[in-house]
PDB file of N, CA and C in Angstrom:
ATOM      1  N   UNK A   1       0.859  -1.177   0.000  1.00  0.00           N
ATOM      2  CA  UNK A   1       0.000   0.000   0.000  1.00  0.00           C
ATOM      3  C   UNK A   1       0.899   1.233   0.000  1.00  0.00           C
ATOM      4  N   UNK A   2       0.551   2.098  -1.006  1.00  0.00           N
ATOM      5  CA  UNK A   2       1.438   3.306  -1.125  1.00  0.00           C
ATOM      6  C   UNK A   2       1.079   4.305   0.186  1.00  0.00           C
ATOM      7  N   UNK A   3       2.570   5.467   0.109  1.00  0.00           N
ATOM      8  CA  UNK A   3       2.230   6.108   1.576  1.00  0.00           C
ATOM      9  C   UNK A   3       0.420   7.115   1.582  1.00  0.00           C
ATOM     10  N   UNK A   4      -0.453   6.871   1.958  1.00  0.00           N
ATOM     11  CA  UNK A   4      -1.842   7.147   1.957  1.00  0.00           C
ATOM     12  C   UNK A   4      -1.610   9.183   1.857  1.00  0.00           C
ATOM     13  N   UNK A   5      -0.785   9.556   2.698  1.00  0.00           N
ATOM     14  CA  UNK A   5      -0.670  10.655   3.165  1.00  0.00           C
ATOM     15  C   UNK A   5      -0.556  11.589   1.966  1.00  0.00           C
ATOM     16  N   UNK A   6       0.315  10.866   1.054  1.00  0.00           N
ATOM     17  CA  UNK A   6       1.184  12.182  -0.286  1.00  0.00           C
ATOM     18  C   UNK A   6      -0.301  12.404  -0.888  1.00  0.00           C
ATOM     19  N   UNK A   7      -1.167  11.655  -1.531  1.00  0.00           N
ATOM     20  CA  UNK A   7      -2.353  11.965  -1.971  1.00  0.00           C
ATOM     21  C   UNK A   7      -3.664  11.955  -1.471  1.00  0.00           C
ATOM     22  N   UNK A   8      -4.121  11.531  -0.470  1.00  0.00           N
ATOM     23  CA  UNK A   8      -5.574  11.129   0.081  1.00  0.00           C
ATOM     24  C   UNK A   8      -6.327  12.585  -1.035  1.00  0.00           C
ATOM     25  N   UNK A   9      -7.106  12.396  -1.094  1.00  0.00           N
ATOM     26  CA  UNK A   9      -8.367  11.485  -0.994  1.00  0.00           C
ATOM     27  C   UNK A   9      -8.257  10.137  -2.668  1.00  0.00           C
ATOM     28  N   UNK A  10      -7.094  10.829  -3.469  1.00  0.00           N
ATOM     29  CA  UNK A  10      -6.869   9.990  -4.624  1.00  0.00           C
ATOM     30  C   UNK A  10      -6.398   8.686  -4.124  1.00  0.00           C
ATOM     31  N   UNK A  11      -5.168   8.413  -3.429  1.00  0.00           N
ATOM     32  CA  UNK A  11      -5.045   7.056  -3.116  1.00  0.00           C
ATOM     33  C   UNK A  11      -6.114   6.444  -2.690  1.00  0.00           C
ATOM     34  N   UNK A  12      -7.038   6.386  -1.525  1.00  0.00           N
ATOM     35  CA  UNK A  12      -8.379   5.927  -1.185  1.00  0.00           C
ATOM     36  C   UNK A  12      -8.740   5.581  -2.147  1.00  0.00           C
ATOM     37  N   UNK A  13      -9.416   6.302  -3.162  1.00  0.00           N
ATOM     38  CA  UNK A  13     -10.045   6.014  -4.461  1.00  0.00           C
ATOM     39  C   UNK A  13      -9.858   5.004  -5.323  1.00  0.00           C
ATOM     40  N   UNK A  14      -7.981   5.037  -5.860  1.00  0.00           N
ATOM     41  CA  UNK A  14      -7.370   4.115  -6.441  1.00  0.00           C
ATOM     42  C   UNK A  14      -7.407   2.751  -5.717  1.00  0.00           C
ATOM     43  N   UNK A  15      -6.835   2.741  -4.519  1.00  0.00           N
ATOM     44  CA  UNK A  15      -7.044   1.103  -4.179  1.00  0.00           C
ATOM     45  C   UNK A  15      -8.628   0.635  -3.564  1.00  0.00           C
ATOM     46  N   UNK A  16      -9.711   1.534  -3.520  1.00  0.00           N
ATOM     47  CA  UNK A  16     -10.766   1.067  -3.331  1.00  0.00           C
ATOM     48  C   UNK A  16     -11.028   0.152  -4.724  1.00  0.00           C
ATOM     49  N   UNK A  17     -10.789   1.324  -5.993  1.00  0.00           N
ATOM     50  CA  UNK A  17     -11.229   0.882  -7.051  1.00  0.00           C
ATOM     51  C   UNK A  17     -10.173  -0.420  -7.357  1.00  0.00           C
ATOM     52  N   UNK A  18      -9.170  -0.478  -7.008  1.00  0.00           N
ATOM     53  CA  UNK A  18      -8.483  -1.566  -7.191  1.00  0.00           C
ATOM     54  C   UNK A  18      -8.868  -3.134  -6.065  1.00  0.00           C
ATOM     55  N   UNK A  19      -9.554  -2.790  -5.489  1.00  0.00           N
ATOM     56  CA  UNK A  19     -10.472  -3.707  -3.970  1.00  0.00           C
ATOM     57  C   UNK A  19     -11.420  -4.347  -4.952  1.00  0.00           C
ATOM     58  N   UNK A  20     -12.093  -3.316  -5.225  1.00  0.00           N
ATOM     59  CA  UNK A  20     -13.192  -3.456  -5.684  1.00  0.00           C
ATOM     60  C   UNK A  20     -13.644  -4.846  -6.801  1.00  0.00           C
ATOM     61  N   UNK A  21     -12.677  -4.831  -7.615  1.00  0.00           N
ATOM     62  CA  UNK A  21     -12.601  -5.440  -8.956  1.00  0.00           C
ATOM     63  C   UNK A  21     -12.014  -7.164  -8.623  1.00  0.00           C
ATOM     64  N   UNK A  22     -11.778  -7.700  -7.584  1.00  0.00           N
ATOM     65  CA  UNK A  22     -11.433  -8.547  -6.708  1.00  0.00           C
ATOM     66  C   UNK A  22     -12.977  -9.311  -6.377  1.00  0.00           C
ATOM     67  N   UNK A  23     -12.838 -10.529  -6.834  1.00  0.00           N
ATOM     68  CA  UNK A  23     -13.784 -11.339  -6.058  1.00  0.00           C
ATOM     69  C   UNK A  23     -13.888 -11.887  -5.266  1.00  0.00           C
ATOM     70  N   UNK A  24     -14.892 -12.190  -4.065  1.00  0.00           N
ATOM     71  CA  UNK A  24     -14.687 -12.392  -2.569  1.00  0.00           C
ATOM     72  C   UNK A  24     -15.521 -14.006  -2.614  1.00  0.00           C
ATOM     73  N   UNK A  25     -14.913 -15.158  -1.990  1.00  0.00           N
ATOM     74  CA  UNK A  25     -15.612 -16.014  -2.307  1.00  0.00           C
ATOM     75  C   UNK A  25     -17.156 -15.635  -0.970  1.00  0.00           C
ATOM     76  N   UNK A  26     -17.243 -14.887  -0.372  1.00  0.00           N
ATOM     77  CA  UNK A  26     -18.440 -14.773   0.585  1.00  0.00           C
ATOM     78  C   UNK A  26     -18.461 -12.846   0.534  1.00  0.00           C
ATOM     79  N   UNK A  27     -19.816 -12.673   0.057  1.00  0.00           N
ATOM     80  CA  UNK A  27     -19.882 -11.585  -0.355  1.00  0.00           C
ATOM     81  C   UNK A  27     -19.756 -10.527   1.310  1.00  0.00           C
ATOM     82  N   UNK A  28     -19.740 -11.103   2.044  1.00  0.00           N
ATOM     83  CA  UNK A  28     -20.581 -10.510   3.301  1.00  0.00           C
ATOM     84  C   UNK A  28     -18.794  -9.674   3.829  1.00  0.00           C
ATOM     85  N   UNK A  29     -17.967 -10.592   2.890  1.00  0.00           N
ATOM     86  CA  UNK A  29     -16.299 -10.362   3.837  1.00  0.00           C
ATOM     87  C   UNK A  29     -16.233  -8.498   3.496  1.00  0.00           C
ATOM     88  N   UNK A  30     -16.743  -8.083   2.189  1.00  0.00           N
ATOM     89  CA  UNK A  30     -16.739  -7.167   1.360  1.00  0.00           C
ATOM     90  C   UNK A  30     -15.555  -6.112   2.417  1.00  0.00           C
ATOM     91  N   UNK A  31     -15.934  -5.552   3.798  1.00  0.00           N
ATOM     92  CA  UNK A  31     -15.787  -4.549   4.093  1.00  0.00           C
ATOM     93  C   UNK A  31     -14.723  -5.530   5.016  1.00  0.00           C
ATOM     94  N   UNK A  32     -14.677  -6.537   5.756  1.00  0.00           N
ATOM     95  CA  UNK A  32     -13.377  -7.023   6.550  1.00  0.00           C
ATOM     96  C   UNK A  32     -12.284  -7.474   5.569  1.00  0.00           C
ATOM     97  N   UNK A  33     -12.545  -7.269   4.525  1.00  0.00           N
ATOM     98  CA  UNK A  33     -11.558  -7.645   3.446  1.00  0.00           C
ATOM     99  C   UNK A  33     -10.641  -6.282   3.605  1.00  0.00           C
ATOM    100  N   UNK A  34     -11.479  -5.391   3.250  1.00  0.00           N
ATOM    101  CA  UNK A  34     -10.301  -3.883   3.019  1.00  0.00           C
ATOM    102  C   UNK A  34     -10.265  -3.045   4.647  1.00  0.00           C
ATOM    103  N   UNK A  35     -10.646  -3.799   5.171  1.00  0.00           N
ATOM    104  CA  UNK A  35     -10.191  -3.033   6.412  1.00  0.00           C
ATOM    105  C   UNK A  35      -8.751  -2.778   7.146  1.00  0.00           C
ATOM    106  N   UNK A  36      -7.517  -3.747   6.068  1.00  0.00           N
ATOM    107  CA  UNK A  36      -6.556  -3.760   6.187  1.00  0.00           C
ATOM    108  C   UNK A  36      -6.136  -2.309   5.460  1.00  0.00           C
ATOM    109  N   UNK A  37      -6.210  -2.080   4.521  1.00  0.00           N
ATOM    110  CA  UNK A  37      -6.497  -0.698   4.179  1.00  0.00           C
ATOM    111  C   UNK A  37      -7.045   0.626   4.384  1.00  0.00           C
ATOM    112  N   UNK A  38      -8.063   0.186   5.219  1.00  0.00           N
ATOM    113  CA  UNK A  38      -8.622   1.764   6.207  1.00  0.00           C
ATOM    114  C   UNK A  38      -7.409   1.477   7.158  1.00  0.00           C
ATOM    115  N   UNK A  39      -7.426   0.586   7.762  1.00  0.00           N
ATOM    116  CA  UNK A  39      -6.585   0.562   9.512  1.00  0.00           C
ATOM    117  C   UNK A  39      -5.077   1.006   8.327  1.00  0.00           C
ATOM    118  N   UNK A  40      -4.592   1.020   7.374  1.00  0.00           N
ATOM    119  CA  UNK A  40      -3.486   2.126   7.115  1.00  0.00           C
ATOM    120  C   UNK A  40      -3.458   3.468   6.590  1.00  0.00           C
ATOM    121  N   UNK A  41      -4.638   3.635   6.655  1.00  0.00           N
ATOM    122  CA  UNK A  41      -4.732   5.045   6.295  1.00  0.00           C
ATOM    123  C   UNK A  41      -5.619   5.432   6.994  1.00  0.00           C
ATOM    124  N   UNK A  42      -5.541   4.852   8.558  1.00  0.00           N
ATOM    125  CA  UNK A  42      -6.243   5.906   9.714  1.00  0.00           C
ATOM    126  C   UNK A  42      -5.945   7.362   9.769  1.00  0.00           C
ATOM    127  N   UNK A  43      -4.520   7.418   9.729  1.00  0.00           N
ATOM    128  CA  UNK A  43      -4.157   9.140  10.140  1.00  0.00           C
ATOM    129  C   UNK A  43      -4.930   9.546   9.355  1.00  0.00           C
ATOM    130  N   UNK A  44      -4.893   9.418   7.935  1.00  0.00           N
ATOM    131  CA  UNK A  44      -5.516  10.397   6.681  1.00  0.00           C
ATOM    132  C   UNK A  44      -6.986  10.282   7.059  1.00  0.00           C
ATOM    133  N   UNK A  45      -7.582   9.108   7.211  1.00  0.00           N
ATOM    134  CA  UNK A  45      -9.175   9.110   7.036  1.00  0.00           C
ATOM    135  C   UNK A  45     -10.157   8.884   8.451  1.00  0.00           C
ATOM    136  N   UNK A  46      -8.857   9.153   9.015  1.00  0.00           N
ATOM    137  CA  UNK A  46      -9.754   9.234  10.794  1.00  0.00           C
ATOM    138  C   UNK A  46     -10.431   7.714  10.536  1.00  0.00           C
ATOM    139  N   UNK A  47     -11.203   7.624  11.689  1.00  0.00           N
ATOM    140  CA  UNK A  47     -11.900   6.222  11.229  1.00  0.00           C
ATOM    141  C   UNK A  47     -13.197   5.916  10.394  1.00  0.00           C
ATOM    142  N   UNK A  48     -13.475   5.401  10.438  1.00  0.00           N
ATOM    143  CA  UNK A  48     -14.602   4.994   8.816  1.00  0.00           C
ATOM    144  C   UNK A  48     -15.844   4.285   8.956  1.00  0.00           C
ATOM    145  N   UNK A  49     -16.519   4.768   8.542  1.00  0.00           N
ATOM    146  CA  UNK A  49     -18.269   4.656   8.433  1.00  0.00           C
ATOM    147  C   UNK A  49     -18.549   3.992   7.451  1.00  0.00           C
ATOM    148  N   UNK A  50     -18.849   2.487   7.666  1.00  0.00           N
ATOM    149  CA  UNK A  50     -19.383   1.280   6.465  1.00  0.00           C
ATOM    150  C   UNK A  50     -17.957   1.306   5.282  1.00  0.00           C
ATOM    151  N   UNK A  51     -16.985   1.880   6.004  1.00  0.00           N
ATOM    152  CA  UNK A  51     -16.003   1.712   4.389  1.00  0.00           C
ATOM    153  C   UNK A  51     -15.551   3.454   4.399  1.00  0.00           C
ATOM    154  N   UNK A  52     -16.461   4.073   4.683  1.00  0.00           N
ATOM    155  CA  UNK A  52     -16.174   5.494   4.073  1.00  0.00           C
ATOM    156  C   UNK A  52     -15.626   6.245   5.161  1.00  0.00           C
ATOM    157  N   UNK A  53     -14.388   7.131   4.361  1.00  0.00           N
ATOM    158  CA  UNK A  53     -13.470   7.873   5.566  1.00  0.00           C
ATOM    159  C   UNK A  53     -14.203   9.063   6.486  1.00  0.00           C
ATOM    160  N   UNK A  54     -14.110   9.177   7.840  1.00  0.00           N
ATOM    161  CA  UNK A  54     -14.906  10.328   8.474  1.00  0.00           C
ATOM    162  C   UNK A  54     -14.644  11.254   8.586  1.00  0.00           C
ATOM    163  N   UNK A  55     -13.027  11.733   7.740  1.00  0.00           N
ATOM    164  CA  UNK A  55     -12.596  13.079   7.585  1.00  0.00           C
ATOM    165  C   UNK A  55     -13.029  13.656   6.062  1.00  0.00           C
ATOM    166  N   UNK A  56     -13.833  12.870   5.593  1.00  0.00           N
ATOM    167  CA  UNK A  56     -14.068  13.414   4.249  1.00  0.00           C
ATOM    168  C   UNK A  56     -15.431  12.583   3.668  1.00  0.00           C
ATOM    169  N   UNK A  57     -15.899  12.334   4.952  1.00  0.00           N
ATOM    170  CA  UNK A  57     -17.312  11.557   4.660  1.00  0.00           C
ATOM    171  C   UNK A  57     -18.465  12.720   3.646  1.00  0.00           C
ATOM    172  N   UNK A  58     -18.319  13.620   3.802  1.00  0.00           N
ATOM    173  CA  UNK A  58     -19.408  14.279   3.016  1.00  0.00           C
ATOM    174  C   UNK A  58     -18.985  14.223   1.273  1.00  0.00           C
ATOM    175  N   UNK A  59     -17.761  13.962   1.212  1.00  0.00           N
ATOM    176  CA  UNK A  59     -16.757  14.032  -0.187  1.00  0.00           C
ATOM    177  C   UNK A  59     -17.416  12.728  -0.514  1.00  0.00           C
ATOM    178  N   UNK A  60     -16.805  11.818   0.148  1.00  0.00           N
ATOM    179  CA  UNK A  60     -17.256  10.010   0.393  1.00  0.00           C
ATOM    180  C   UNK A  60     -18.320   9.903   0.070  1.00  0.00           C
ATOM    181  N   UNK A  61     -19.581  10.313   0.723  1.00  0.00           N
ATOM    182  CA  UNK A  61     -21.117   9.985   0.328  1.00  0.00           C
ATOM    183  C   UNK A  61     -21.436  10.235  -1.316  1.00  0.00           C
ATOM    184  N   UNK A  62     -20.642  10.872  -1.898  1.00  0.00           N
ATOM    185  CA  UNK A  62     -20.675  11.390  -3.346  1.00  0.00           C
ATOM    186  C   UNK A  62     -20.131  10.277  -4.385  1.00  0.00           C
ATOM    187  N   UNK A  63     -20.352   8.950  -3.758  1.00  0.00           N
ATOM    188  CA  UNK A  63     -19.272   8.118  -4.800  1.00  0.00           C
ATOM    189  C   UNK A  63     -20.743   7.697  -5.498  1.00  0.00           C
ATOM    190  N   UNK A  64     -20.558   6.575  -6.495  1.00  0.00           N
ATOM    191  CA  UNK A  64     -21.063   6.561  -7.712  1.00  0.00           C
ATOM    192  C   UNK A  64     -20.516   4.962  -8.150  1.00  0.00           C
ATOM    193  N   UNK A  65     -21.639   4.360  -8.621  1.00  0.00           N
ATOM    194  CA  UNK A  65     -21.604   3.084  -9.021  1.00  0.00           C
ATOM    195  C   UNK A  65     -21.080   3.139 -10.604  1.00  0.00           C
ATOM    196  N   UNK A  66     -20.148   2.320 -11.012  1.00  0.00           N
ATOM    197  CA  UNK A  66     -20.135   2.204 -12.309  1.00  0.00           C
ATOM    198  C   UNK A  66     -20.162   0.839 -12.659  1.00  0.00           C
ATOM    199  N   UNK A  67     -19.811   0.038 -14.062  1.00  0.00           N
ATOM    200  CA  UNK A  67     -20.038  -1.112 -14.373  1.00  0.00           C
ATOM    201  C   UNK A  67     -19.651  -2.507 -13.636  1.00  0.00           C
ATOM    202  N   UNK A  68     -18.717  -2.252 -12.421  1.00  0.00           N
ATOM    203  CA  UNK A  68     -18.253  -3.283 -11.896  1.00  0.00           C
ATOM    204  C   UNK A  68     -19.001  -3.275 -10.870  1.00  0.00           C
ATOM    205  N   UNK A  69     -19.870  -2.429 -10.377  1.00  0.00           N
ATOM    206  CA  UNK A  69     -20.596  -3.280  -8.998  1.00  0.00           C
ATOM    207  C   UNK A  69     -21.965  -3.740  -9.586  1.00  0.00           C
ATOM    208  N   UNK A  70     -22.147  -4.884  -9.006  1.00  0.00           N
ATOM    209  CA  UNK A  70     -23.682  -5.566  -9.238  1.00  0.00           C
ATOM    210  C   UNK A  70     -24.445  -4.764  -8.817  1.00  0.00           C
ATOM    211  N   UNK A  71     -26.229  -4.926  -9.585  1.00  0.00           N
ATOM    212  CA  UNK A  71     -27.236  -3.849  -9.768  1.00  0.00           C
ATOM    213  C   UNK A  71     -28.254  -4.494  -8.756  1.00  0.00           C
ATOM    214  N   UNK A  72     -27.309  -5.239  -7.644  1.00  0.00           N
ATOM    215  CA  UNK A  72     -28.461  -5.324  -6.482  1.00  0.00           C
ATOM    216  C   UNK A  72     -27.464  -5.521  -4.898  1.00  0.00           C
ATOM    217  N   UNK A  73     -28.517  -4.543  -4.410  1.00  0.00           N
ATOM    218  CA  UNK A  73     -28.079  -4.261  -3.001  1.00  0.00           C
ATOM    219  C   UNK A  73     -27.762  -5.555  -2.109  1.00  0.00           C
ATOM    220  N   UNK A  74     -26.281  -5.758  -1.589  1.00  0.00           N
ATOM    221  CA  UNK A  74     -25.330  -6.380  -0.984  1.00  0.00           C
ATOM    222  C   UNK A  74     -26.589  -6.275   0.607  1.00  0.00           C
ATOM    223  N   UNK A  75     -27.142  -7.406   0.961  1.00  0.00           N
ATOM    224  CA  UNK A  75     -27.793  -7.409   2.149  1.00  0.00           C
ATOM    225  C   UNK A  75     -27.093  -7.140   3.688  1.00  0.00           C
ATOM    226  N   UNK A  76     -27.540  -6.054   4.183  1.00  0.00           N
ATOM    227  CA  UNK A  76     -26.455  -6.360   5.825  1.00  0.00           C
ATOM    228  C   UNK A  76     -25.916  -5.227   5.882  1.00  0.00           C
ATOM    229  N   UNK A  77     -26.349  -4.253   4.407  1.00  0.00           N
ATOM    230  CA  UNK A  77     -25.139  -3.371   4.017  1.00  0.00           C
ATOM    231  C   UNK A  77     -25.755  -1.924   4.231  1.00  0.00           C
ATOM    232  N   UNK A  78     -25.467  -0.655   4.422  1.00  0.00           N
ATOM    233  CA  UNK A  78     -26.513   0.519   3.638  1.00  0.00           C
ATOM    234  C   UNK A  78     -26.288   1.019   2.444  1.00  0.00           C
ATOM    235  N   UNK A  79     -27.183   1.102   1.966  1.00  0.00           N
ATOM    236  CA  UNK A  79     -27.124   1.718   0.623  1.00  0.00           C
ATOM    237  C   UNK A  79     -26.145   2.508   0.168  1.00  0.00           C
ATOM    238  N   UNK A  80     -26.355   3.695   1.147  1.00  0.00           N
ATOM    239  CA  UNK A  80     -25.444   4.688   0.587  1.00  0.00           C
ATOM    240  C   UNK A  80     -23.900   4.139   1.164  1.00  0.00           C
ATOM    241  N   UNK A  81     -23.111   3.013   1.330  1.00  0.00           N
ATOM    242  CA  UNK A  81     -21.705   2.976   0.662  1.00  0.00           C
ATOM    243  C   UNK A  81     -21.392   1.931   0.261  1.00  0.00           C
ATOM    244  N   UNK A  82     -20.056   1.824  -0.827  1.00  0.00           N
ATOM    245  CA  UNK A  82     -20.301   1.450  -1.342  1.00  0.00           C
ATOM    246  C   UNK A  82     -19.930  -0.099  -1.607  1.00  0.00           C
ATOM    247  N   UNK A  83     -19.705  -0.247  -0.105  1.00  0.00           N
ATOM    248  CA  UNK A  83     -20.039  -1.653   0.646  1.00  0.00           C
ATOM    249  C   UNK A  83     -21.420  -2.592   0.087  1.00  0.00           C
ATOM    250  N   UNK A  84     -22.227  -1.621   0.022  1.00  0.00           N
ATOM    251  CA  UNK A  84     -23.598  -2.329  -0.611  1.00  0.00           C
ATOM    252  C   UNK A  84     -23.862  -2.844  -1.082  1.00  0.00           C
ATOM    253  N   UNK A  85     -22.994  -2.301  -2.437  1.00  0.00           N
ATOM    254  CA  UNK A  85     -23.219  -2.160  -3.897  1.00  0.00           C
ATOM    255  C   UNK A  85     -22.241  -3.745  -3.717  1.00  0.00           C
TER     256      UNK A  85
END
């Protein structure tokens, strides 16, 4: 994992989207999967709400589904992140 600090909120982005594209054999792991990745970029993203950083959660709530997440809501999950999806 690159140093989080030189870019946040772009690094976040990049290895989410790089998380993302990864198949989980149990859909439910979704968010204990990358939590190795929030817990290193605590300093930058304070701690994190369903996935999303709480120093930039209002930025965060603004993300956006594109062709790689499935077009039905991940159960267990909330909607709005993008844990859900």
């Amino acid at each position: 994992i690159p140093d989080p600090s030189r870019h946040f909120p772009d690094t976040f982005t990049l290895l989410l989207g790089q998380y993302l594209r990864r198949n989980l054999r149990h859909e439910f792991d979704i968010l204990n999967a990358f939590t190795a990745v929030l817990t290193r970029m605590k300093d930058d993203i304070g701690a994190h709400l369903w996935g999303l950083p709480s120093k930039a959660l209002a930025a965060a709530l603004q993300w956006k589904t594109d062709q790689l997440f499935p077009t039905t809501q991940r159960a267990g999950f909330p909607s709005w992140s993008w844990a859900g999806w």
